[in-house]
N, C-alpha and C. Protein backbone atom coordinates (compact mmCIF):
# COMPACT_ATOMS: atom_id res chain seq x y z
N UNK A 1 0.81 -1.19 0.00
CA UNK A 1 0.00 0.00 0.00
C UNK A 1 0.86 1.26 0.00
N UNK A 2 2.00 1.47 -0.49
CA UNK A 2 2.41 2.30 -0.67
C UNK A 2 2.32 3.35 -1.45
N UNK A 3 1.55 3.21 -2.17
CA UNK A 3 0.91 4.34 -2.72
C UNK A 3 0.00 5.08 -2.05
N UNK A 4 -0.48 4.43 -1.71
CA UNK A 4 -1.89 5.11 -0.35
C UNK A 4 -1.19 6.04 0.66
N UNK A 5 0.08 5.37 0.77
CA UNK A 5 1.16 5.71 2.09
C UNK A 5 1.56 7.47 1.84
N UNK A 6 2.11 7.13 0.83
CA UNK A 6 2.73 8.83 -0.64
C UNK A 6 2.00 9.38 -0.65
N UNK A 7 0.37 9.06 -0.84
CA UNK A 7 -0.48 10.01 -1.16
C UNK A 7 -0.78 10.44 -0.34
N UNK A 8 -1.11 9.90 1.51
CA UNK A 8 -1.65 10.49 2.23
C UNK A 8 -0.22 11.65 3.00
N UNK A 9 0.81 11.26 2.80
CA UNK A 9 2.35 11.97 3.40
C UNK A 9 2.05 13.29 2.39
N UNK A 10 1.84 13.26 0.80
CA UNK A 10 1.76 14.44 0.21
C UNK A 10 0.91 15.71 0.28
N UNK A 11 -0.30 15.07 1.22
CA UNK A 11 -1.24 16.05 1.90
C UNK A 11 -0.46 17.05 2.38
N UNK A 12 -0.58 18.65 2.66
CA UNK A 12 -0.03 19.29 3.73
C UNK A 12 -0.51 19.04 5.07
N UNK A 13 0.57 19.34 5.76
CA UNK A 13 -0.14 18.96 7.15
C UNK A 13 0.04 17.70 8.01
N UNK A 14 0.13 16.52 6.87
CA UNK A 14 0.38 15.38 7.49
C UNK A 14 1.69 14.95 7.98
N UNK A 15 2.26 14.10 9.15
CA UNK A 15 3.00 14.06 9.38
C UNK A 15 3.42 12.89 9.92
N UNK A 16 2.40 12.08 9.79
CA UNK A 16 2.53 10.49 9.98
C UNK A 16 1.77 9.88 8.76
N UNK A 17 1.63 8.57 8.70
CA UNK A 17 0.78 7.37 7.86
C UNK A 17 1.47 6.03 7.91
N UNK A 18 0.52 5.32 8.66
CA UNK A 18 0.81 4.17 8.39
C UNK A 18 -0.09 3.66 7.98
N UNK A 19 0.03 2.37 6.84
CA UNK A 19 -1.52 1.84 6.30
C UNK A 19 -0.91 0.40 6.61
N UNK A 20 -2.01 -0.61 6.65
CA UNK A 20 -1.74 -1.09 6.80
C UNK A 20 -2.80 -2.65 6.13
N UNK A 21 -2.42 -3.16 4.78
CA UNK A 21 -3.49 -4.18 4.18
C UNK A 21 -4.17 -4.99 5.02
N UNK A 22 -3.54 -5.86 5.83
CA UNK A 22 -4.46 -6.86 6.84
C UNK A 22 -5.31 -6.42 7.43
N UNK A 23 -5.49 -5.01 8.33
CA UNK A 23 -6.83 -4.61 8.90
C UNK A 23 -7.39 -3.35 7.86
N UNK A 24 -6.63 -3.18 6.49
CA UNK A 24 -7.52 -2.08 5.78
C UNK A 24 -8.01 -1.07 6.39
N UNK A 25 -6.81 -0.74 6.94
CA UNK A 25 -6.46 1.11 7.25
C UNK A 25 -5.40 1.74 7.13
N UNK A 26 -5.39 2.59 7.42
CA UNK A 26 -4.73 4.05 7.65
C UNK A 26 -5.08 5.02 8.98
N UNK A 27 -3.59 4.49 9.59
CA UNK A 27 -3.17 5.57 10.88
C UNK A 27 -2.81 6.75 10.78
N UNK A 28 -3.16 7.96 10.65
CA UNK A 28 -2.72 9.43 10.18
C UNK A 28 -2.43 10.24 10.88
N UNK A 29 -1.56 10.99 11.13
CA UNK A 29 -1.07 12.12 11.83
C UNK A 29 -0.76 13.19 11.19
N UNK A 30 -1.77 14.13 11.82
CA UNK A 30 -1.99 15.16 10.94
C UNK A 30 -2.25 16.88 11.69
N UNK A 31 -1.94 18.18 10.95
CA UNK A 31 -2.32 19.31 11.54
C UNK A 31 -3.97 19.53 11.06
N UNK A 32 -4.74 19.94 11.50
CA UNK A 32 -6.40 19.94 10.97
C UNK A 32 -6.41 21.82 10.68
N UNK A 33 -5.08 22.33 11.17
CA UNK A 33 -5.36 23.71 10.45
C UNK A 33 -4.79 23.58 9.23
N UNK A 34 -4.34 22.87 8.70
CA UNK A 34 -3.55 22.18 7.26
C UNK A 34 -4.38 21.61 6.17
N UNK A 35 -4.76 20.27 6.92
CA UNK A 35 -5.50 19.67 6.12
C UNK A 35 -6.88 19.16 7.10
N UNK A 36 -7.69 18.59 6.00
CA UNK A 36 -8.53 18.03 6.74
C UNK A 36 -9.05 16.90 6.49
N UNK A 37 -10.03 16.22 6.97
CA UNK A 37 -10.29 14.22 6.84
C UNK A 37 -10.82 14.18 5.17
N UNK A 38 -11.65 15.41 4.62
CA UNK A 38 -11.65 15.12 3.47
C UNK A 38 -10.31 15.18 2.53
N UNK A 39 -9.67 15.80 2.80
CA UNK A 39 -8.56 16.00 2.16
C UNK A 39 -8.03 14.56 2.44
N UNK A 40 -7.85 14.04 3.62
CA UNK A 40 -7.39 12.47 3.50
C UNK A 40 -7.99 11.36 2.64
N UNK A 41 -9.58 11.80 2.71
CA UNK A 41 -10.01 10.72 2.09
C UNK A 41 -10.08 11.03 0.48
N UNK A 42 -9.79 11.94 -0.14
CA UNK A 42 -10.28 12.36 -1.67
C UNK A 42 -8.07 11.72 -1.87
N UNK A 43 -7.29 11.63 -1.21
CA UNK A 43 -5.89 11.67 -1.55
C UNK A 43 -5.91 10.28 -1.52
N UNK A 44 -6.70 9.25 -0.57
CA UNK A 44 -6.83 7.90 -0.46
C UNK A 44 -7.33 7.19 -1.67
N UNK A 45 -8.22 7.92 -1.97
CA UNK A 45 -10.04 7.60 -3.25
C UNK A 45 -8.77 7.70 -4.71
N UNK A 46 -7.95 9.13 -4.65
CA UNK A 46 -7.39 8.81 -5.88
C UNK A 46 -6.09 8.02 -6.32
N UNK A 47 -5.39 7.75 -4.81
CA UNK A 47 -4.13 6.85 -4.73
C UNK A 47 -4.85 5.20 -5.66
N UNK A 48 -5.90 4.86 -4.43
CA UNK A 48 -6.67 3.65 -4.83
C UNK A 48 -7.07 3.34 -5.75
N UNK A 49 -7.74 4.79 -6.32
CA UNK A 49 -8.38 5.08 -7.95
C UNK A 49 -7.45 4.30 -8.62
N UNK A 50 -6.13 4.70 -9.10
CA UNK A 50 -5.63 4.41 -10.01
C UNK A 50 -4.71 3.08 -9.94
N UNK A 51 -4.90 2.53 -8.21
CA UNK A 51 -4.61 1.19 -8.14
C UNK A 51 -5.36 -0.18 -8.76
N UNK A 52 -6.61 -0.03 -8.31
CA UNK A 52 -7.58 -0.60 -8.43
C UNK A 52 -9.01 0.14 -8.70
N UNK A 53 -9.07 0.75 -9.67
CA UNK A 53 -10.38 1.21 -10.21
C UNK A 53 -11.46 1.05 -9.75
N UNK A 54 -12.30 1.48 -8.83
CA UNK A 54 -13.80 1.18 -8.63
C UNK A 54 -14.07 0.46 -7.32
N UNK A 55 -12.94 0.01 -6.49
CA UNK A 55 -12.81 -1.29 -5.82
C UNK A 55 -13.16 -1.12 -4.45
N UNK A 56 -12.31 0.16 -3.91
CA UNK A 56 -12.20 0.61 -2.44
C UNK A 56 -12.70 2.10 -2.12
N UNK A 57 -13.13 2.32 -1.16
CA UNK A 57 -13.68 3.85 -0.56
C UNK A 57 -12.79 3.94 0.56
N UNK A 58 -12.82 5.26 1.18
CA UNK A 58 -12.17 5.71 1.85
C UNK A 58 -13.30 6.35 3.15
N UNK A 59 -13.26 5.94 4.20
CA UNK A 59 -14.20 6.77 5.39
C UNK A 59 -12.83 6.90 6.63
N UNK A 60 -14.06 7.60 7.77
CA UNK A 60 -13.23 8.13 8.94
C UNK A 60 -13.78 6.77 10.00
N UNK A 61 -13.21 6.15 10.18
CA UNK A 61 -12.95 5.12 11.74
C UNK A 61 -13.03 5.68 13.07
N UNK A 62 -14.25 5.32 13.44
CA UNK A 62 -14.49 6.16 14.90
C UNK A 62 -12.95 5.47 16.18
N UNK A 63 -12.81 6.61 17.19
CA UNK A 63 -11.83 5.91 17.82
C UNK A 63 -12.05 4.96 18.45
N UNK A 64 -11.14 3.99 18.87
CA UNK A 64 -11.59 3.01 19.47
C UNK A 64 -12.08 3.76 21.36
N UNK A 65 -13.28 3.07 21.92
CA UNK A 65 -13.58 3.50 23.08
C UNK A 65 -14.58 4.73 22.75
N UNK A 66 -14.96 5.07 21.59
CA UNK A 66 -16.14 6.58 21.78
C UNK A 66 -17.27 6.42 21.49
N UNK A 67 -17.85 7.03 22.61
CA UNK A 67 -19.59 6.43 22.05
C UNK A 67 -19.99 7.57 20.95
């Protein structure tokens, strides 16, 4: 998933990413006066886009523990 990885690092703002195939995510560390979750997910949608066409979406993962 290294492309996913590039695309989400090329965001401004970001300053972590780890993805990771077996649980099909992405850990992000990020400034939110920079960028924001859409900006993560439209950089995910087009990394993927051009991996696999049509295949995967991109959403926000509530934290673990929040009601």
């Amino acid at each position: 998933m290294a492309p996913v990885r590039a695309a989400l690092l090329s965001v401004k703002g970001v300053t972590r990413a780890r993805v990771t195939l077996e649980n099909h995510e992405a850990i992000v560390t990020f400034d939110p006066k920079q960028a924001t979750v859409e900006d993560l997910i439209k950089a995910v949608g087009e990394a993927e886009g051009q991996m696999f066409p049509n295949q995967y979406s991109a959403k926000v993962k509530e934290p673990q523990g929040s009601n």
